[in-house]
Protein backbone atom coordinates (compact mmCIF):
# COMPACT_ATOMS: atom_id res chain seq x y z
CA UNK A 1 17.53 5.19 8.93
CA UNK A 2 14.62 4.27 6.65
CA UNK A 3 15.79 3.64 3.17
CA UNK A 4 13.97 6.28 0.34
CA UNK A 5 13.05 6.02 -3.14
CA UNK A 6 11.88 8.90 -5.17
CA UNK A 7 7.60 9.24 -5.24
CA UNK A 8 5.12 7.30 -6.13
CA UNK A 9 1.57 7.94 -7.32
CA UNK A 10 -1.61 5.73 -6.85
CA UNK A 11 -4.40 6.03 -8.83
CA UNK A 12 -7.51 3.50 -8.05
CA UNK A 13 -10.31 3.92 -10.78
CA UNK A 14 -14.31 2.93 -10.48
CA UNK A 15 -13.99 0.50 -13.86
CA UNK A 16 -11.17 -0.98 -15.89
CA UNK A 17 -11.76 1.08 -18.92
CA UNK A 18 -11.88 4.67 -17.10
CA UNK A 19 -8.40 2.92 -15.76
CA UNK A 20 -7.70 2.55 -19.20
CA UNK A 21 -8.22 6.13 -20.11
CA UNK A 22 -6.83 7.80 -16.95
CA UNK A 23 -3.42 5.58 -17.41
CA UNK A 24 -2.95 6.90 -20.89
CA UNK A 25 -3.56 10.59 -19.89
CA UNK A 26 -1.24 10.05 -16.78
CA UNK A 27 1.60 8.48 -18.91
CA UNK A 28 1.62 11.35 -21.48
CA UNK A 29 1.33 13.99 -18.81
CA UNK A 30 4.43 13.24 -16.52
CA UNK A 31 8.05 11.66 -17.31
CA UNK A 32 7.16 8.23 -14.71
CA UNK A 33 8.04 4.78 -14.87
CA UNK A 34 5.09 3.07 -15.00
CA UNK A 35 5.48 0.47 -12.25
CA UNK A 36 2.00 -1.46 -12.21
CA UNK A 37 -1.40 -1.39 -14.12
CA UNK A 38 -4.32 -3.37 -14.05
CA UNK A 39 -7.66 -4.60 -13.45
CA UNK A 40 -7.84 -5.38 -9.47
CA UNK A 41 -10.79 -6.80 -7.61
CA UNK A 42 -14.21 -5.80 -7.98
CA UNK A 43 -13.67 -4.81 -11.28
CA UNK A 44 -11.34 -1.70 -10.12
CA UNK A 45 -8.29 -0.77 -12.08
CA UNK A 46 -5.06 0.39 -10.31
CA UNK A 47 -2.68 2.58 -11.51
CA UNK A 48 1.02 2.75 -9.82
CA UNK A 49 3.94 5.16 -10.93
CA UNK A 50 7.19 6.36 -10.15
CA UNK A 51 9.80 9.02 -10.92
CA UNK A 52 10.69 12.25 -9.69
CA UNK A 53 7.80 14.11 -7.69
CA UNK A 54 7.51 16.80 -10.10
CA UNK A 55 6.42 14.40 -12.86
CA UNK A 56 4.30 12.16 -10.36
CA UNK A 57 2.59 14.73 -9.28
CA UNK A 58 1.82 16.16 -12.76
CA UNK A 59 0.80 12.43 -13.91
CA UNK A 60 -1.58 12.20 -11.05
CA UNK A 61 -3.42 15.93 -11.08
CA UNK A 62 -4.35 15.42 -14.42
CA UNK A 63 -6.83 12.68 -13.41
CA UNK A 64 -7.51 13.34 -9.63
CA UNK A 65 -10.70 15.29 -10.65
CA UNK A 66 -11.70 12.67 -12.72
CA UNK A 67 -14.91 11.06 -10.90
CA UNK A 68 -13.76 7.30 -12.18
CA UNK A 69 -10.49 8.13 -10.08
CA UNK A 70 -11.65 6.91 -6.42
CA UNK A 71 -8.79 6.85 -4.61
CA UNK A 72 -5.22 8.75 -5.40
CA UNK A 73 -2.10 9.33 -3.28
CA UNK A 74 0.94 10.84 -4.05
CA UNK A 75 3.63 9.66 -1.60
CA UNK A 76 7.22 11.47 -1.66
CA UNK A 77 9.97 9.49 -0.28
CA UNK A 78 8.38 5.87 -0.35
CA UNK A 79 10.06 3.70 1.58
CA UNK A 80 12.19 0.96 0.06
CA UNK A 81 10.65 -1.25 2.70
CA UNK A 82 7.26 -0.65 1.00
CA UNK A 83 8.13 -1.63 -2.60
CA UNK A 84 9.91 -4.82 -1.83
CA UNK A 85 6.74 -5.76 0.30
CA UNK A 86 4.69 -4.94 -2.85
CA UNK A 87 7.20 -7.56 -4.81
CA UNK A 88 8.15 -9.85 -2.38
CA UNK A 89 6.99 -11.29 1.26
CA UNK A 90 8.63 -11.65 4.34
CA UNK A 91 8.63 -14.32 7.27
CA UNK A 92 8.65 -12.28 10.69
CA UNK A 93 11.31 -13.48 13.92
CA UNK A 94 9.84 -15.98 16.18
CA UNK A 95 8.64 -13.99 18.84
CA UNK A 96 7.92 -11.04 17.18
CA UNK A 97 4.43 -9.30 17.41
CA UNK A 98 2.04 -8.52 14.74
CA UNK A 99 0.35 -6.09 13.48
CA UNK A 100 -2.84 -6.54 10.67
CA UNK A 101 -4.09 -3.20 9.22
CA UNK A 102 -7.09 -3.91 6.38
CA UNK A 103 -8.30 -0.38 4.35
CA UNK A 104 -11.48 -0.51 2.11
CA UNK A 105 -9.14 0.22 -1.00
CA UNK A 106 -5.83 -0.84 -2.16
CA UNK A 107 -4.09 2.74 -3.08
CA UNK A 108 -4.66 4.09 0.37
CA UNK A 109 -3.50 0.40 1.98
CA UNK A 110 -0.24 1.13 0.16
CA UNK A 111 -0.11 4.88 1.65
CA UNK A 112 -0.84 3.63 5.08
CA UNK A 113 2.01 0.77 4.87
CA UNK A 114 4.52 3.68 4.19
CA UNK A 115 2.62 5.73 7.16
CA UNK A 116 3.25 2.50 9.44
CA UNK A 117 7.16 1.98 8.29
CA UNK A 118 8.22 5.67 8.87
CA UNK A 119 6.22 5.93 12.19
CA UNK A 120 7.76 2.87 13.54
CA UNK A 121 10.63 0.30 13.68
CA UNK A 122 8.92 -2.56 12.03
CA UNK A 123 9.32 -5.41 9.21
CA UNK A 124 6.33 -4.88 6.63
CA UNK A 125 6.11 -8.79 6.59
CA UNK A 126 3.39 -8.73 3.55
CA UNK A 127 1.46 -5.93 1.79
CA UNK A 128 -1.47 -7.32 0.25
CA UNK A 129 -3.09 -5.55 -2.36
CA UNK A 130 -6.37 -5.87 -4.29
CA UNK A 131 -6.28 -9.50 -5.52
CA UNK A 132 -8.56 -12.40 -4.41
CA UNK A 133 -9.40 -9.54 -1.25
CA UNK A 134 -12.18 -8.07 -3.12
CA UNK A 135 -10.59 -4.52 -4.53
CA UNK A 136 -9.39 -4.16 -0.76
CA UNK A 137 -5.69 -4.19 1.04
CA UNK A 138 -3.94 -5.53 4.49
CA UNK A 139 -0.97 -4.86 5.62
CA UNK A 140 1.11 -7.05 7.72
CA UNK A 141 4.20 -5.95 9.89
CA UNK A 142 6.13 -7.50 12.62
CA UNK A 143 8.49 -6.35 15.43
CA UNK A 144 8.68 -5.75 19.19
CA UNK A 145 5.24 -5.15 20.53
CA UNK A 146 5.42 -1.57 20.97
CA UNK A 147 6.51 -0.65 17.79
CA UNK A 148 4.10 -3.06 15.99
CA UNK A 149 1.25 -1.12 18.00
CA UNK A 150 3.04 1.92 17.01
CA UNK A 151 2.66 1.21 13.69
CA UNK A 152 -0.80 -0.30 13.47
CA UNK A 153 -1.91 3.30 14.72
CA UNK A 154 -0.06 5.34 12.19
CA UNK A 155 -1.58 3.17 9.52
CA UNK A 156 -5.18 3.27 11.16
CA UNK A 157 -5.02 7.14 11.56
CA UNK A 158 -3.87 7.51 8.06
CA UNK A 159 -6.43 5.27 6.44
CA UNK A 160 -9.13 7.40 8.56
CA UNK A 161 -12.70 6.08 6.69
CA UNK A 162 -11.02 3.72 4.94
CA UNK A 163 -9.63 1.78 7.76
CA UNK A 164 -11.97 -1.60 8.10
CA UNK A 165 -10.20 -3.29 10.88
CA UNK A 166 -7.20 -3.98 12.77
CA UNK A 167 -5.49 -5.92 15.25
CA UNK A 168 -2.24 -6.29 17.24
CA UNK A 169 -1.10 -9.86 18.01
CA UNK A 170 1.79 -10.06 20.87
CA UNK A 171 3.10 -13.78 20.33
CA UNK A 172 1.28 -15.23 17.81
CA UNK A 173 1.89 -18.96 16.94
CA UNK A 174 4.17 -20.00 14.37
CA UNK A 175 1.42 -21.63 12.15
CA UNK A 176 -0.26 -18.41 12.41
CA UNK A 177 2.39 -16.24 11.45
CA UNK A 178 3.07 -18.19 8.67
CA UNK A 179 -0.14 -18.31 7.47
CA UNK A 180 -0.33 -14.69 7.83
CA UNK A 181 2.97 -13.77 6.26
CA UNK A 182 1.26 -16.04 3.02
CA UNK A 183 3.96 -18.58 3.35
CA UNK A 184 1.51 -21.74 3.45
């Protein structure tokens, strides 16, 4: 059983003051915990909340019409898998496939990672967003091969145009796992 949080909205602006503006309108608009916000890659700002999906959602219609806003998601039921990849990383079981899913833009990487964990019985080894990647986002999961390739299509589908490239990995080597998973 897949371990849920509440929702969380994802709001990726063109500039870092529109970010600037579009936070402040969000956090007086809904009751959310702001979780993350800040000036990403390429000069983007990203916006992450939380809270109950009422109060997301009210946070993140008042800017989706915005034209700074380029990319917004509102995902109910995250996965708790998905948040501790955004805080932490993971080193996948020897043996274990990979999977590599990279998306043009960091909100909708995050929306495919939860896509990819609900779809499929898979470790979300790292979720990479924004920084030193150019304003874009990877994510990294690991299991038995058919699940991994499970996965990598839910996340692919999901991502639709934003999807740059992707790539299953049956038994990678350890050096390359761990360089993957960010651990050296």
């Amino acid at each position: 059983m897949t371990e849920i949080l509440d929702t969380l909205g994802l709001v990726e602006t063109r500039t870092i003051a529109s970010g600037a503006r579009l936070l402040d309108i969000m956090l007086k608009r809904g009751e959310v915990d702001l979780l993350q916000a800040g000036a990403i890659c390429s000069g983007r700002f990203l916006i992450r909340v939380t809270g109950a999906r009422d109060a997301v959602k009210a946070a993140v219609t008042a800017v989706v019409e915005d034209p700074a806003a380029v990319d917004t998601f509102i995902i109910s039921r995250i996965s708790a898998r998905v948040i501790r990849a955004l805080k932490t990383r993971t080193m996948p079981e020897p043996g274990q496939a990979l999977g590599l899913v990279e998306s043009r833009r960091s909100a909708s990487g995050i929306a495919a990672a939860d896509a990819a964990v609900k779809r499929a019985d898979v470790t979300l080894v790292r979720l990479a967003v924004a920084r030193g990647i150019n304003g874009k986002s990877f994510i990294l999961v690991a299991g038995n091969l058919a699940a991994v390739a499970e996965a990598v299509e839910a996340a692919c589908l999901h991502l639709d145009k934003d999807l740059l490239d992707s790539t299953v990995i049956p038994n990678p080597d350890r050096r390359a796992a761990e360089a993957l998973a960010g651990t050296i």
